[in-house]
C-alpha atoms as a PDB file:
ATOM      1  CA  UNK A   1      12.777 -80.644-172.967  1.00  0.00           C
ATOM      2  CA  UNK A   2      15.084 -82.631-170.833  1.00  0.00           C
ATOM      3  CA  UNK A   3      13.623 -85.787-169.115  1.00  0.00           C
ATOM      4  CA  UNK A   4      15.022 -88.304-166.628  1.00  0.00           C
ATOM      5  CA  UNK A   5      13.468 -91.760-166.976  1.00  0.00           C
ATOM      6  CA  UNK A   6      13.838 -94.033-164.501  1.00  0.00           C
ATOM      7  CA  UNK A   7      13.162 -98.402-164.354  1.00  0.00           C
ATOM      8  CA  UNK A   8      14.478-101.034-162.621  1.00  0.00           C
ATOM      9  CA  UNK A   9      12.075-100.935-159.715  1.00  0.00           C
ATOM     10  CA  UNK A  10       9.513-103.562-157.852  1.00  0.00           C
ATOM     11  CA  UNK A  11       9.461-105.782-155.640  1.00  0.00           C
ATOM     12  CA  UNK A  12      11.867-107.952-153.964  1.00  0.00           C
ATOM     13  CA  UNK A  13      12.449-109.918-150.539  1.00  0.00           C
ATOM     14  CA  UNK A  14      14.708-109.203-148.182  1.00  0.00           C
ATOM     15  CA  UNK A  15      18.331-110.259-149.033  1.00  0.00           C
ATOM     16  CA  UNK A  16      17.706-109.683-152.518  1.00  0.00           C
ATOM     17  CA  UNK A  17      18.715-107.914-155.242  1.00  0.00           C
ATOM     18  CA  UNK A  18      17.661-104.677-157.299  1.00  0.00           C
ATOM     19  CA  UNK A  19      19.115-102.630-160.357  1.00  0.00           C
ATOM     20  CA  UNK A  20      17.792 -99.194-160.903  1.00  0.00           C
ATOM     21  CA  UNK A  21      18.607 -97.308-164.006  1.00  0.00           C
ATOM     22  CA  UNK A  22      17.868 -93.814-164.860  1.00  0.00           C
ATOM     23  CA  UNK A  23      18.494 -91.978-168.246  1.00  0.00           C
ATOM     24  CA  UNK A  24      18.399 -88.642-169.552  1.00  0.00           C
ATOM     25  CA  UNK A  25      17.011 -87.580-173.068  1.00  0.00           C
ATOM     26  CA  UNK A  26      16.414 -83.957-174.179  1.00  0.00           C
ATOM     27  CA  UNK A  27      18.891 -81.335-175.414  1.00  0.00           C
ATOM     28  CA  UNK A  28      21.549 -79.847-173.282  1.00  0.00           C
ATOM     29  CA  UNK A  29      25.166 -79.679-173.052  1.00  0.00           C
ATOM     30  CA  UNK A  30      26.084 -81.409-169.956  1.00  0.00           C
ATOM     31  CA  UNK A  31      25.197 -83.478-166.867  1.00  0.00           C
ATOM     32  CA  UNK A  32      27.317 -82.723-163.850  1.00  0.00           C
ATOM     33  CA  UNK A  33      26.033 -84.824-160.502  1.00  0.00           C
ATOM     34  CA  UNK A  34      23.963 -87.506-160.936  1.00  0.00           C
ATOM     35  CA  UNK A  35      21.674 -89.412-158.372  1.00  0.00           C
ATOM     36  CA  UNK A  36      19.207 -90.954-156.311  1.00  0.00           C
ATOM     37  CA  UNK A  37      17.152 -90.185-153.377  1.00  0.00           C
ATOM     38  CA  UNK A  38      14.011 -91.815-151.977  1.00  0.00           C
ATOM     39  CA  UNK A  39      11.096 -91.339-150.104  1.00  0.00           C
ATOM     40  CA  UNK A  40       9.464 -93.407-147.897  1.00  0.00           C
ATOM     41  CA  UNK A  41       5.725 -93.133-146.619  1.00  0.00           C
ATOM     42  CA  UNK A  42       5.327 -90.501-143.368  1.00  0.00           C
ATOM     43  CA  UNK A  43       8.945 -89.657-143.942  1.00  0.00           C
ATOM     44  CA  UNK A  44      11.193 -86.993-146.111  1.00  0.00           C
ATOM     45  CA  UNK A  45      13.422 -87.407-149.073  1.00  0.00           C
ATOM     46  CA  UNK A  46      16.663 -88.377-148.582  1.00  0.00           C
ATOM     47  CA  UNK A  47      19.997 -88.692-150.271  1.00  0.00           C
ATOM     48  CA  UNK A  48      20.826 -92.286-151.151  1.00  0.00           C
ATOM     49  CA  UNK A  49      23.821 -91.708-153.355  1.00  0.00           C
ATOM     50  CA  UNK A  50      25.388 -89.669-155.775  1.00  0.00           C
ATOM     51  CA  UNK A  51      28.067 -89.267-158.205  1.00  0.00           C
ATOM     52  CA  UNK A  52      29.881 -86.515-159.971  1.00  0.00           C
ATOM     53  CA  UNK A  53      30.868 -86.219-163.739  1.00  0.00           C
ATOM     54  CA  UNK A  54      34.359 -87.301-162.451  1.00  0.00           C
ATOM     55  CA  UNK A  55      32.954 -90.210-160.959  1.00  0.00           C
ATOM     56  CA  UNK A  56      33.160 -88.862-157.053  1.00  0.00           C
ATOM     57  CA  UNK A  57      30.593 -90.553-154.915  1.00  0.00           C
ATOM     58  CA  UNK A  58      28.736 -90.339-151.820  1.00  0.00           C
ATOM     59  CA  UNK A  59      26.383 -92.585-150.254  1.00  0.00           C
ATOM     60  CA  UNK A  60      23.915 -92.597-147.032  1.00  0.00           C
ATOM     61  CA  UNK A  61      25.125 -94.348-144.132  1.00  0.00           C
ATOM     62  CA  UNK A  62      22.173 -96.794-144.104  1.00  0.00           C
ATOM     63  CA  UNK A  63      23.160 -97.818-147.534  1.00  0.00           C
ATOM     64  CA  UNK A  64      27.223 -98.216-147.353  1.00  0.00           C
ATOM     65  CA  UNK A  65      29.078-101.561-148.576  1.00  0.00           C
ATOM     66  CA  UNK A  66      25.197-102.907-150.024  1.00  0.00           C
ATOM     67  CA  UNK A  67      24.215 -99.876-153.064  1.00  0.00           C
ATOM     68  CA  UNK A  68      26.809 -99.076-155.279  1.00  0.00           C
ATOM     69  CA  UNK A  69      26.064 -96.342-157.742  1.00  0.00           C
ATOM     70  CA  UNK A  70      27.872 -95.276-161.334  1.00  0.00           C
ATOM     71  CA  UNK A  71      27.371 -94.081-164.080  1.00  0.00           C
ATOM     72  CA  UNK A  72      27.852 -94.363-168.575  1.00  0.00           C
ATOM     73  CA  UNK A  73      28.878 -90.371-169.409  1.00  0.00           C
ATOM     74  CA  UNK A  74      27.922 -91.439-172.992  1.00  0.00           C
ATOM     75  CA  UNK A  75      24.977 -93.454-172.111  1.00  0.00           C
ATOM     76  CA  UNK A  76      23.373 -90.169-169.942  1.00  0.00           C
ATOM     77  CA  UNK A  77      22.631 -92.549-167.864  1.00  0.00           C
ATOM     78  CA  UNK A  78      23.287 -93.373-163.892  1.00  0.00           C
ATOM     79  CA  UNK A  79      22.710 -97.239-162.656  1.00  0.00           C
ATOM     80  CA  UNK A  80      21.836 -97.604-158.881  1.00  0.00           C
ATOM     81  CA  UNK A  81      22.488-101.611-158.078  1.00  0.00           C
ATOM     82  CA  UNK A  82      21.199-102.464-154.628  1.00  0.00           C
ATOM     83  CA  UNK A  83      22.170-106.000-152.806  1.00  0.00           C
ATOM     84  CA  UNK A  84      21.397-107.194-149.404  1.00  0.00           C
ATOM     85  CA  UNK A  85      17.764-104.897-149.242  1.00  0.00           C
ATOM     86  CA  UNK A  86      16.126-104.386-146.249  1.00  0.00           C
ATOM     87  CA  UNK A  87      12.710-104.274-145.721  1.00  0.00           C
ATOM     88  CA  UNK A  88      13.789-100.435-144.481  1.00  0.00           C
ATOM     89  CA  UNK A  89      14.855-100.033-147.928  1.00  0.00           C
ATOM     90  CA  UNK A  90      11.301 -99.834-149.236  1.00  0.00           C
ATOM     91  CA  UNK A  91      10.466 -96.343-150.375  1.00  0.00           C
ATOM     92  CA  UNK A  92       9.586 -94.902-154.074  1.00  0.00           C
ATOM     93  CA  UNK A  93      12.940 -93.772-155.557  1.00  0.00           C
ATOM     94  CA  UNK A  94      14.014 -90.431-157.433  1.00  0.00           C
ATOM     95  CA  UNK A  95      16.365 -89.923-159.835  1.00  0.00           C
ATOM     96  CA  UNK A  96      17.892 -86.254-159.736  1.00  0.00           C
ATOM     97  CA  UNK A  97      20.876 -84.641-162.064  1.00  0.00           C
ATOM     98  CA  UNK A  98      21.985 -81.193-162.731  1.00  0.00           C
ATOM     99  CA  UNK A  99      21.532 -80.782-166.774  1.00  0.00           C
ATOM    100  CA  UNK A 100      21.891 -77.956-168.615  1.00  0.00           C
ATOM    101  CA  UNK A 101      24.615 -75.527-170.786  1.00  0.00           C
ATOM    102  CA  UNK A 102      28.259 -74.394-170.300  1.00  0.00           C
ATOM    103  CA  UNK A 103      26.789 -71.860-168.202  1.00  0.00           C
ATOM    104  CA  UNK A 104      23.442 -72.573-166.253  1.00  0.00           C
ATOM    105  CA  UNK A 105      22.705 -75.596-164.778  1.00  0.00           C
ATOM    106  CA  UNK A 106      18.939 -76.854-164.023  1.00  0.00           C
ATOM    107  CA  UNK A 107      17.949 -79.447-161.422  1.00  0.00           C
ATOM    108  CA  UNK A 108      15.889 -82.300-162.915  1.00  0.00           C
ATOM    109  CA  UNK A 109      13.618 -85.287-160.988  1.00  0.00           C
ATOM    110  CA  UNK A 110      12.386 -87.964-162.608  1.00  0.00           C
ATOM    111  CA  UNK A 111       8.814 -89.546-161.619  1.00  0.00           C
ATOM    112  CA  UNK A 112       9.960 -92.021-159.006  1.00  0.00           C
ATOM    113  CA  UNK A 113       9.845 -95.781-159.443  1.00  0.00           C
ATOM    114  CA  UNK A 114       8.954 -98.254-156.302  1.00  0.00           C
ATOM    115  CA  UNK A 115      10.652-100.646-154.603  1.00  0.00           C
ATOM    116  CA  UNK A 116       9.084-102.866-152.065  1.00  0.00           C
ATOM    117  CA  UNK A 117      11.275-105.176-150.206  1.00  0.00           C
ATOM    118  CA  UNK A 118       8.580-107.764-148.347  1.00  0.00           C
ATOM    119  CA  UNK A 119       8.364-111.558-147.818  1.00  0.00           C
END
């Protein structure tokens, strides 16, 4: 059973600083992209950033030169670091990776973890 556990969320004011971290445990053979997406109330998901095995990245407009995402290929694990938030920034946030055997790949979510940027 392969899981993606997520922490690093809560809440923060605006200007400040967040780390997000999301590993995955279970058995498999490989993890191709990585990343993270969020939802905000009355709205849908959307792509925040992600990164490819060979380290390839894309982020959202709203996000450029304040998120940087990576990721430890031995760790399973992919790090979301967030400066400067906005209280626009609020929403609950996803991990999401592609797991799975030489062959077949599976798309995985993991629960979600707030963050609240507020005075």
């Amino acid at each position: 059973q392969v899981q993606l556990v997520e922490s690093g969320g809560g809440l923060v004011q605006p200007g400040g600083s967040l780390r997000l971290s999301c590993a995955a445990s279970g058995s498999f053979f490989r993890i191709e992209t990585m990343g993270w997406y969020r939802q905000a109330p009355g709205k849908e998901r959307e792509l925040v950033a992600a990164i490819t095995r060979g380290s390839s990245i894309n982020y959202a407009d709203s996000v450029k030169g304040r998120f940087t995402i990576s990721r430890d290929n031995v760790k399973n694990t992919v790090y979301l670091q967030m400066n400067s938030l906005k209280p626009e920034d609020t929403a609950v946030y996803y991990c999401n990776a592609n797991i799975g055997t030489m062959y077949t790949l599976t798309n995985y979510w993991g629960q979600g973890t707030q963050v609240t940027v507020s005075n």
